[in-house]
C-alpha atoms as a PDB file:
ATOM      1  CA  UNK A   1      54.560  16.259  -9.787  1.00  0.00           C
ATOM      2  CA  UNK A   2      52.027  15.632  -7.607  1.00  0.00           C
ATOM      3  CA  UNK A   3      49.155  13.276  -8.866  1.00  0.00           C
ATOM      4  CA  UNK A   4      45.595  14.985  -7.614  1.00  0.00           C
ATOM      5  CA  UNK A   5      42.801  12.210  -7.117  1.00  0.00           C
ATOM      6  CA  UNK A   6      39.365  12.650  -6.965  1.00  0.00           C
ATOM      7  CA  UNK A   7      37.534   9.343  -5.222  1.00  0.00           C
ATOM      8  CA  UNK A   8      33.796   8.563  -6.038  1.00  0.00           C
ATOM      9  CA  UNK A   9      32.624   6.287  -3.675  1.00  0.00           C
ATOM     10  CA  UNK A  10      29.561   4.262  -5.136  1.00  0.00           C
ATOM     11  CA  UNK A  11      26.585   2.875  -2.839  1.00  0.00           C
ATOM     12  CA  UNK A  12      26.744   0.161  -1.199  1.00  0.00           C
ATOM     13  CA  UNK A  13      26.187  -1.025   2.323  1.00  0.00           C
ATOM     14  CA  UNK A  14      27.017  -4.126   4.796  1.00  0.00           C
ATOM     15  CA  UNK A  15      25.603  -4.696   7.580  1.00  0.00           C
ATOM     16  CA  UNK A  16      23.642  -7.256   9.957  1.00  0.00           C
ATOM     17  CA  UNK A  17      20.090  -6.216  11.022  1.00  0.00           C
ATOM     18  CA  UNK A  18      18.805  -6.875  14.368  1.00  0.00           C
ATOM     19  CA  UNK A  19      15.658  -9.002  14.987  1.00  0.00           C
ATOM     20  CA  UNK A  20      13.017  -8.187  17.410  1.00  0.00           C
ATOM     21  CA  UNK A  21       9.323  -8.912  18.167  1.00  0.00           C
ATOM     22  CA  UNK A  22       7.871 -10.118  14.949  1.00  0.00           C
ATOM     23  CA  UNK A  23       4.718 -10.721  13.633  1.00  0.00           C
ATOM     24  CA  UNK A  24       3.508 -13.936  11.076  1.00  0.00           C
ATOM     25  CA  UNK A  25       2.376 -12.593   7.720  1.00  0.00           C
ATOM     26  CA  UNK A  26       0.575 -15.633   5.193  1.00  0.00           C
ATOM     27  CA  UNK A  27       0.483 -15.019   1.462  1.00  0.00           C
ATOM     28  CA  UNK A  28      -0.876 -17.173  -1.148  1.00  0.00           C
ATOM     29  CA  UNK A  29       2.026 -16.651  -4.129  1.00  0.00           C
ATOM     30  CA  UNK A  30       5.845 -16.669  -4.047  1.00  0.00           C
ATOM     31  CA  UNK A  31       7.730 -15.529  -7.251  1.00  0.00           C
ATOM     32  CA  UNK A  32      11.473 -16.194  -7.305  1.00  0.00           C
ATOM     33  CA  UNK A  33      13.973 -13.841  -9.140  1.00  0.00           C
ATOM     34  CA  UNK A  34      17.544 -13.735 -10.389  1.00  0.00           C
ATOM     35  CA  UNK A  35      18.018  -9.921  -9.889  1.00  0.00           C
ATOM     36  CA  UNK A  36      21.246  -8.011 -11.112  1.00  0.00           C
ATOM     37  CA  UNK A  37      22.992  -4.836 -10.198  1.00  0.00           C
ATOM     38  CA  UNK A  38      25.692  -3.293 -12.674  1.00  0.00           C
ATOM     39  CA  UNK A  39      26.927  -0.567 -10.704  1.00  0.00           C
ATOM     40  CA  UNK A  40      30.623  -0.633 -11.972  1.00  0.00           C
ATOM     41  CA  UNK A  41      30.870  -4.669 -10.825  1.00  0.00           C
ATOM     42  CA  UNK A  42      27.667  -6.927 -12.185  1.00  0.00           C
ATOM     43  CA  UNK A  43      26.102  -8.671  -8.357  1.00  0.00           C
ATOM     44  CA  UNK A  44      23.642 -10.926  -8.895  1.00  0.00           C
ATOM     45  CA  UNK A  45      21.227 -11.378  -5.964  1.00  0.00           C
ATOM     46  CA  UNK A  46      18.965 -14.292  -4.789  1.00  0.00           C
ATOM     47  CA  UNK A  47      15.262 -12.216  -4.713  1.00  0.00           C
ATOM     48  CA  UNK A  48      11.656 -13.656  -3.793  1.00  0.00           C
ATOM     49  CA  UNK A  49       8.323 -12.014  -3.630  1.00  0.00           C
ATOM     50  CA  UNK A  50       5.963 -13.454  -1.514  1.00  0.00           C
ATOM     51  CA  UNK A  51       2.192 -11.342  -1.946  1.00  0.00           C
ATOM     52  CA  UNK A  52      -1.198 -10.914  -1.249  1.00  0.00           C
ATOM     53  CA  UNK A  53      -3.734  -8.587  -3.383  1.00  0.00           C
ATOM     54  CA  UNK A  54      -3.081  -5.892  -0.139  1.00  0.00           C
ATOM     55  CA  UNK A  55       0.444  -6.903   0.839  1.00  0.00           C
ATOM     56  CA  UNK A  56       3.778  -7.704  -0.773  1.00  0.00           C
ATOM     57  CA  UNK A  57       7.339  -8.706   0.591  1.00  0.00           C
ATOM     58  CA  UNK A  58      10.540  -8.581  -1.341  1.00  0.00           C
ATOM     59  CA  UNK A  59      13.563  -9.959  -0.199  1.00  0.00           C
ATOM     60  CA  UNK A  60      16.888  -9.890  -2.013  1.00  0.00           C
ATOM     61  CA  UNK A  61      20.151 -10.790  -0.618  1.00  0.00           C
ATOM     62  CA  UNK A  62      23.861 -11.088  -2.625  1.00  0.00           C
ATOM     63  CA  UNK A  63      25.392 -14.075  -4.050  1.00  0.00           C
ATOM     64  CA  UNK A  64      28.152 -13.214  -6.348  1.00  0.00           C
ATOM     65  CA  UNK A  65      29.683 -10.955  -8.457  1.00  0.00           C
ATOM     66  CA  UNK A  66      30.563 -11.854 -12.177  1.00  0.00           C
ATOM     67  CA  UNK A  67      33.442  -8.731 -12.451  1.00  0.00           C
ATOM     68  CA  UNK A  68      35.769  -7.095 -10.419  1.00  0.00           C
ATOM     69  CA  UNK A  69      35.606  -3.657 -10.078  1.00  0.00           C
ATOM     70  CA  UNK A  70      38.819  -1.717 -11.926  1.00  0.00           C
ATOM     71  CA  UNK A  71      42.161  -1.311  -9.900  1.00  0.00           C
ATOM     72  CA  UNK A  72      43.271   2.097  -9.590  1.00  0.00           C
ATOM     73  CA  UNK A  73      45.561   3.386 -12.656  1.00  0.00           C
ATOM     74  CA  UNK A  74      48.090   6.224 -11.937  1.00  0.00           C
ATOM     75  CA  UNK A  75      47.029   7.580 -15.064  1.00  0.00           C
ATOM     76  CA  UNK A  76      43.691   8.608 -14.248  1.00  0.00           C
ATOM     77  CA  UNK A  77      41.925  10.983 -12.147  1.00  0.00           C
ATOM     78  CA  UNK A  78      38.925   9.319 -10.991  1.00  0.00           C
ATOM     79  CA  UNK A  79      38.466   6.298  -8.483  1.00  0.00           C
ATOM     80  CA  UNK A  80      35.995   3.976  -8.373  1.00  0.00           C
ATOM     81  CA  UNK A  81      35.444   2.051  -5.627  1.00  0.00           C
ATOM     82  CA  UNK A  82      33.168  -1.028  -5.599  1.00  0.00           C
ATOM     83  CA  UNK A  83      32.289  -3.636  -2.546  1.00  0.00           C
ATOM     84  CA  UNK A  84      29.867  -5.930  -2.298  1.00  0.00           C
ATOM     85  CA  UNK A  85      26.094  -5.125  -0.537  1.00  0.00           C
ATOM     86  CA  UNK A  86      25.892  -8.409   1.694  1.00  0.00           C
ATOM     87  CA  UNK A  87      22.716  -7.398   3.969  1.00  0.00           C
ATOM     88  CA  UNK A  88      19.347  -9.374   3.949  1.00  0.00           C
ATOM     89  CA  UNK A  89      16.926  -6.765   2.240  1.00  0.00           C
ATOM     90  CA  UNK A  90      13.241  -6.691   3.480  1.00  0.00           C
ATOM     91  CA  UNK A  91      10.964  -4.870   1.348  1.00  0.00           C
ATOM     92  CA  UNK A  92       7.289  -4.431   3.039  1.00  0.00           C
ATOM     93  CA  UNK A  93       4.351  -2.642   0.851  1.00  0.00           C
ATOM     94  CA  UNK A  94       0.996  -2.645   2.328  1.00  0.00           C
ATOM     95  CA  UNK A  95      -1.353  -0.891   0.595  1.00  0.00           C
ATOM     96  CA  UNK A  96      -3.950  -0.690   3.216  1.00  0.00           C
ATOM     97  CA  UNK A  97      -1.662   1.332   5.092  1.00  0.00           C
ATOM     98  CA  UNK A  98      -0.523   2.928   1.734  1.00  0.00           C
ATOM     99  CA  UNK A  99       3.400   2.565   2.884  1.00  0.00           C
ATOM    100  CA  UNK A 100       6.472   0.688   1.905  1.00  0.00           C
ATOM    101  CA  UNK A 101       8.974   0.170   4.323  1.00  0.00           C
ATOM    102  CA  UNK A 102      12.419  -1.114   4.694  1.00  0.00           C
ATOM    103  CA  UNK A 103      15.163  -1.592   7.304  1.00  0.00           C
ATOM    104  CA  UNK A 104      18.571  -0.867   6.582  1.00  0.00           C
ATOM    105  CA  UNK A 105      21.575   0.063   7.842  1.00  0.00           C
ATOM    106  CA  UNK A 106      23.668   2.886   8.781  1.00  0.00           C
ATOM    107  CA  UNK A 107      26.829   4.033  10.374  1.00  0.00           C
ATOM    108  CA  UNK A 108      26.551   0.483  13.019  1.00  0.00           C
ATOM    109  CA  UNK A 109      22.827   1.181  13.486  1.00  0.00           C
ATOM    110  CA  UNK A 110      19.949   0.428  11.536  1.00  0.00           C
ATOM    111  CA  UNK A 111      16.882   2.784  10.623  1.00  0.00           C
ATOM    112  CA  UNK A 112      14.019   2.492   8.960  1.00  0.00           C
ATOM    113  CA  UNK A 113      13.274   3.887   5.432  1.00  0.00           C
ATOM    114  CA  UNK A 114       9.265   4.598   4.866  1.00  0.00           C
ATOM    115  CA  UNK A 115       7.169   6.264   2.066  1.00  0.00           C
ATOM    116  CA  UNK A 116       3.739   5.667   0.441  1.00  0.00           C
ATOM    117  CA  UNK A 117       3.406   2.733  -1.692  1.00  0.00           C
ATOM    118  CA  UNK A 118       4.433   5.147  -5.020  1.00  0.00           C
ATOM    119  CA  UNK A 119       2.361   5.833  -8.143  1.00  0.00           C
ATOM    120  CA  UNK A 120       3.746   4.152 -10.962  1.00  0.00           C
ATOM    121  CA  UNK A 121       2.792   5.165 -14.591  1.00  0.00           C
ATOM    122  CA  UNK A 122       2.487   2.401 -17.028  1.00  0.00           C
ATOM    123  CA  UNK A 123       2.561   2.482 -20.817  1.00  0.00           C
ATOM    124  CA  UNK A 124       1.122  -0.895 -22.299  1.00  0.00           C
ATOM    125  CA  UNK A 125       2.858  -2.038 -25.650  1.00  0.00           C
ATOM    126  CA  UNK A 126       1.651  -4.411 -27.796  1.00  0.00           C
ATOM    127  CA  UNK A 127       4.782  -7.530 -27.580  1.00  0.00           C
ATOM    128  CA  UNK A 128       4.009 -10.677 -25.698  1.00  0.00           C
ATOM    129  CA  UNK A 129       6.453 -13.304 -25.414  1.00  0.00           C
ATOM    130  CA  UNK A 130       6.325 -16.349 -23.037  1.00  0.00           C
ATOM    131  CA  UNK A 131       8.450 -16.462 -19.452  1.00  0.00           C
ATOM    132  CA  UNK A 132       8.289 -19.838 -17.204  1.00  0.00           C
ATOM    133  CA  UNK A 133       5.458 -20.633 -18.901  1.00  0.00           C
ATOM    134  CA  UNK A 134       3.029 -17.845 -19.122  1.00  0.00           C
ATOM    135  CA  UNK A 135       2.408 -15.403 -21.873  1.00  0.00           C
ATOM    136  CA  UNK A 136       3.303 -12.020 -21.062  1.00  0.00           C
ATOM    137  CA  UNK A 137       2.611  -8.321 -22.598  1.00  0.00           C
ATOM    138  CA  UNK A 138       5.248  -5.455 -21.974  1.00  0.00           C
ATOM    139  CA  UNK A 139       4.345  -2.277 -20.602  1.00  0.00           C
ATOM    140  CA  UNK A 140       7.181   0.727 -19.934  1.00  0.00           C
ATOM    141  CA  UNK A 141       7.601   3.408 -17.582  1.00  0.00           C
ATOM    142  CA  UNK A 142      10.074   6.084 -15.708  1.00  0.00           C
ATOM    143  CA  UNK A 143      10.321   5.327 -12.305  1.00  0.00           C
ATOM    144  CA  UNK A 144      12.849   6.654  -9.592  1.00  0.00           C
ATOM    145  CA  UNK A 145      15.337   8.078 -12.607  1.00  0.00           C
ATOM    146  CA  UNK A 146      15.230   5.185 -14.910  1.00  0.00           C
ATOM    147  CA  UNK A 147      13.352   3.993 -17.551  1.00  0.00           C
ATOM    148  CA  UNK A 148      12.090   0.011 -16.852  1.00  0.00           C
ATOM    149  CA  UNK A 149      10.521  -2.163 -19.468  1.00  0.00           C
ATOM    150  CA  UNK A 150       8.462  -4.781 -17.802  1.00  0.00           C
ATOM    151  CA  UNK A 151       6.985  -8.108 -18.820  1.00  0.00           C
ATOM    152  CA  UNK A 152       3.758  -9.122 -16.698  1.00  0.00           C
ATOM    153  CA  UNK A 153       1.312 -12.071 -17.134  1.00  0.00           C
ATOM    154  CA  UNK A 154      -2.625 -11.830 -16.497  1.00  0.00           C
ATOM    155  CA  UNK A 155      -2.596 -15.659 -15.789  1.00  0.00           C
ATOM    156  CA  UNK A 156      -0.897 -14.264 -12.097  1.00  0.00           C
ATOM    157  CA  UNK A 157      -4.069 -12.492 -11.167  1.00  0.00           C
ATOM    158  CA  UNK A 158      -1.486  -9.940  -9.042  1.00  0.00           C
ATOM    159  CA  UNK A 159      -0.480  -6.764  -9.703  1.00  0.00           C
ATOM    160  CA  UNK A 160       3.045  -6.851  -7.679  1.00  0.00           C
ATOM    161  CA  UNK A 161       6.516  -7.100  -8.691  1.00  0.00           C
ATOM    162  CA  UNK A 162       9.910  -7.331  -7.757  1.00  0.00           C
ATOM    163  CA  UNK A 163      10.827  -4.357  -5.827  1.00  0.00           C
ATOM    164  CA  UNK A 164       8.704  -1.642  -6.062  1.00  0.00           C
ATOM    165  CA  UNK A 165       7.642  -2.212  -9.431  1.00  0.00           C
ATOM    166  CA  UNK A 166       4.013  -2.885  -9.083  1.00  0.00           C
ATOM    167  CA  UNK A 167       0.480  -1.557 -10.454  1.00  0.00           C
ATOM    168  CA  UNK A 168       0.489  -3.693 -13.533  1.00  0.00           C
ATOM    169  CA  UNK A 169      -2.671  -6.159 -14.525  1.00  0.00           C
ATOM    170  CA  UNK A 170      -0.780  -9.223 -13.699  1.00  0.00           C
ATOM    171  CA  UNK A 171       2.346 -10.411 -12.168  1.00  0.00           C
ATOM    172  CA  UNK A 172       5.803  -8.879 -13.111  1.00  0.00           C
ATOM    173  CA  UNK A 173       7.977 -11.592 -14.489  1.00  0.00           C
ATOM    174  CA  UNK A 174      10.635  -9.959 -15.872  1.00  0.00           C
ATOM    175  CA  UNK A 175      12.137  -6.513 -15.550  1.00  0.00           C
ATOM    176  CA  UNK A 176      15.035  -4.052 -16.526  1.00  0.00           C
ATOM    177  CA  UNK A 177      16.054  -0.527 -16.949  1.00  0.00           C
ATOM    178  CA  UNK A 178      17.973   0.894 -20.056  1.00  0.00           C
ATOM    179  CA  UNK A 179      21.321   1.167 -18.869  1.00  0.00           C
ATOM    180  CA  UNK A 180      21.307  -2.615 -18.534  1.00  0.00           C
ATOM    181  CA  UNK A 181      22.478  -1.394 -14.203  1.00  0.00           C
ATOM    182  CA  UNK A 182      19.387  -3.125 -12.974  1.00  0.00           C
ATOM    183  CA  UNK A 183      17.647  -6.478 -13.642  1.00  0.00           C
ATOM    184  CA  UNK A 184      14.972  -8.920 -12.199  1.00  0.00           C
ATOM    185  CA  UNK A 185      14.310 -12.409 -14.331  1.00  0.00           C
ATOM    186  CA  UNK A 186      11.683 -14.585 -12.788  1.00  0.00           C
ATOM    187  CA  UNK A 187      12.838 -18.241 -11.782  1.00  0.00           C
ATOM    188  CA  UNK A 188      10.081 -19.409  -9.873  1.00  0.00           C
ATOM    189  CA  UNK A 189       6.335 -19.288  -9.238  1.00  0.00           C
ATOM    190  CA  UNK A 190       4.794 -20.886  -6.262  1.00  0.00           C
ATOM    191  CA  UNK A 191       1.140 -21.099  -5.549  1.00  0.00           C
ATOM    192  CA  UNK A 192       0.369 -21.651  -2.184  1.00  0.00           C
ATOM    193  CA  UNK A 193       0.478 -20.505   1.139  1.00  0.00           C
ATOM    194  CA  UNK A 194       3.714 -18.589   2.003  1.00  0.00           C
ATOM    195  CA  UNK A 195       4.842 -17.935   5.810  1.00  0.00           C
ATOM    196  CA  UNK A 196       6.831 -14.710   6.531  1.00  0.00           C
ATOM    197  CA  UNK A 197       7.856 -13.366   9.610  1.00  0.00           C
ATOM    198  CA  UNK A 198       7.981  -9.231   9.665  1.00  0.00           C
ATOM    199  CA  UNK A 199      10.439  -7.677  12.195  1.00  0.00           C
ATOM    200  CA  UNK A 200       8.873  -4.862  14.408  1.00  0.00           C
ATOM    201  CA  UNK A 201      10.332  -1.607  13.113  1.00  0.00           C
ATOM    202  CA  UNK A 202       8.500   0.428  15.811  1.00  0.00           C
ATOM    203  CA  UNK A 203      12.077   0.328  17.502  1.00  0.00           C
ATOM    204  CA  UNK A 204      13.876   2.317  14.960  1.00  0.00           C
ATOM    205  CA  UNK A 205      14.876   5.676  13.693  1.00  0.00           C
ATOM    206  CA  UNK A 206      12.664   6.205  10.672  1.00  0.00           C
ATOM    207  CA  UNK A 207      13.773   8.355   8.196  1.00  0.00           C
ATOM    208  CA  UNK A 208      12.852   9.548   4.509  1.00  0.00           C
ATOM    209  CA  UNK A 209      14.804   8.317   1.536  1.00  0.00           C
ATOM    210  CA  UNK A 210      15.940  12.148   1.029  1.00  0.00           C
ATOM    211  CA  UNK A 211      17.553  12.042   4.396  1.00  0.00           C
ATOM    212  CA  UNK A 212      19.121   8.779   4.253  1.00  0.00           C
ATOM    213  CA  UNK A 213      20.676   9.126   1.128  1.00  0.00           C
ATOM    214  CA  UNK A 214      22.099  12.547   2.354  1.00  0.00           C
ATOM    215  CA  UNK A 215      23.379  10.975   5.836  1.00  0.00           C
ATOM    216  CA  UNK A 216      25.192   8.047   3.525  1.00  0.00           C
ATOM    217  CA  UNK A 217      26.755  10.510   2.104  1.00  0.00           C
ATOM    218  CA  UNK A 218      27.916  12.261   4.430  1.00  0.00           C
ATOM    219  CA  UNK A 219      29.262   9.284   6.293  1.00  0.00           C
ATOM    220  CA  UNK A 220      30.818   7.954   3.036  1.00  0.00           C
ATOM    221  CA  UNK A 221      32.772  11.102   2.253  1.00  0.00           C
ATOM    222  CA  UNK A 222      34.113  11.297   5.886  1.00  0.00           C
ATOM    223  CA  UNK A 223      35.152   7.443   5.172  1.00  0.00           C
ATOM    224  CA  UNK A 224      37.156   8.276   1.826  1.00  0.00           C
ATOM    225  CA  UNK A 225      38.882  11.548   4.082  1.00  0.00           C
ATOM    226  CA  UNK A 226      39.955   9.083   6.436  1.00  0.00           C
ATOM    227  CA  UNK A 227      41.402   6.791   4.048  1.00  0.00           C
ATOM    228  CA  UNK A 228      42.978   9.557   1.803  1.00  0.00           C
ATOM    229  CA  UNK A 229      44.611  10.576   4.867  1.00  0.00           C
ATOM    230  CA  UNK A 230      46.291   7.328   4.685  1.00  0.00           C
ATOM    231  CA  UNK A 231      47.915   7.273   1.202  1.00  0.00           C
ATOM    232  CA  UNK A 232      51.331   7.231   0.907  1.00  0.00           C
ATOM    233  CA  UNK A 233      53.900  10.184   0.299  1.00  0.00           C
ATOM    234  CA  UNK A 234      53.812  11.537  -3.272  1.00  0.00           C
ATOM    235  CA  UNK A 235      50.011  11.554  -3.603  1.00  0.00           C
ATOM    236  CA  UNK A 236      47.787  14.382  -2.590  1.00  0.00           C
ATOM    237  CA  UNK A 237      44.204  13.495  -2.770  1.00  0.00           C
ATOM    238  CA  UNK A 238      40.850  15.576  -3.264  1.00  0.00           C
ATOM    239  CA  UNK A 239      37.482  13.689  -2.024  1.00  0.00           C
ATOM    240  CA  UNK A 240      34.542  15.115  -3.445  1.00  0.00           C
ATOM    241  CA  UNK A 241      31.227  14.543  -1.840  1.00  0.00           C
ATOM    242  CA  UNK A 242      30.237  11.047  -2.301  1.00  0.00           C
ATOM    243  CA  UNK A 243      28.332   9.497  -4.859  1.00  0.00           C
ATOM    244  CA  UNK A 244      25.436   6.876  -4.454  1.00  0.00           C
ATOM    245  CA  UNK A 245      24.754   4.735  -7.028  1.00  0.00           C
ATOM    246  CA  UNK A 246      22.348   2.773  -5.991  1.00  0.00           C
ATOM    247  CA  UNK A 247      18.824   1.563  -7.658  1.00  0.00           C
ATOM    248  CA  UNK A 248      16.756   4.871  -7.099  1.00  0.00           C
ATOM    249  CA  UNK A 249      18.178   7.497  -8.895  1.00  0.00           C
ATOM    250  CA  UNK A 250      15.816  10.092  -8.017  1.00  0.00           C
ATOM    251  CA  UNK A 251      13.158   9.721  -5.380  1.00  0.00           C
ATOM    252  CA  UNK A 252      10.187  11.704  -4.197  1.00  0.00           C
ATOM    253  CA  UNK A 253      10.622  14.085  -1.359  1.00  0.00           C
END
């Protein structure tokens, strides 16, 4: 009999991104972060935030996973297929501008993702607790699909935190979502003046995260043809459109 396999190809990119002309960016605060993906294979990722009260940049890069995604079983239907995201990320929100910004890349180039620094909506809960040292309160919200519970400090007179999570009275310390997929523990605060250079991004393609996500796709699902091509005799295989699971679920158009 032959086997029919459907292969669901979750997010995740490689890459190396170009440098040009750049431009010298000081900020007064640096908060480190342990920050963890769970998409089928737990990553962990080295993560700092370097910030103004205008400006923020988040940078996260991979280190090392702590599970290996699942071998394929005959006696299934569904493939999952895992690899690891090994690209420098470069977050840049400027509110002055009212955009955040990020370079990444796709099919061998790279392109430029850009949106308004988003509207978050906060619910502040009663619980403190104490992280690295400072006392804490925990506010909630739904943000980009997924509910985050966050853990800020007013003693960090900033309202930034990793990633896009921002808009709180204080620094975010501590961060996850409730399917336990994504992560961000503080390790690290630094007070003091923080040099970052910003690539110019006036050199690339920029595109929305709507149409990015939709030209991943599309190159991902041409990938997983190719390779089902491949398979041996005995196996017919069925690629549905590919699936990105990545840290936004949902994003604005």
């Amino acid at each position: 009999m032959i086997r029919h396999k459907f292969l669901i190809l979750f997010f995740a990119l490689t890459g190396f991104l170009p440098i040009f002309a750049q431009k010298t960016y000081h900020f007064p605060l640096t908060i480190t972060y342990d920050m963890y993906l769970n998409f089928n294979k737990r990553q962990q990722m080295d993560a700092r935030l370097s910030c103004s009260g205008e400006a923020a940049c988040y940078t996260y890069r991979y280190i090392r996973d702590y599970s290996h995604a699942d071998e394929p079983n005959p006696e299934i239907d569904t493939w999952t297929l895992a690899v690891s995201d090994t690209t420098q990320h470069v977050l840049w929100c400027d509110k002055a501008l009212n955009e955040c910004s990020e370079l990444n890349p796709l099919a061998g180039r790279t392109v430029r993702l850009a949106e308004p620094v988003p509207v978050i909506r906060w619910t502040m809960e009663k619980d403190t607790r104490e992280i690295e040292g400072f006392r804490c309160q925990k506010a909630t919200c739904r943000f980009r699909g997924r509910n985050y519970t966050a853990w800020f400090t007013t003693d960090i007179p900033c309202n930034w935190g990793p990633w896009k999570l921002h808009g709180l009275p204080g620094a975010i310390l501590e961060a996850y979502d409730d399917t336990n997929e994504v992560s961000f523990y503080a390790t690290g605060v630094k007070r003091g003046e923080t040099t970052v250079e910003r690539a110019d991004e006036s050199a690339y393609r920029c595109l929305t995260m709507k149409e990015y996500h939709e030209q991943v796709a599309e190159k991902l699902s041409e990938n997983m043809k190719r390779l089902a091509s491949r398979m041996g005799e005995g196996f017919k295989v069925n690629v549905s459109k590919a699936k990105i699971k990545s840290i936004e679920l949902e994003y604005d158009e």
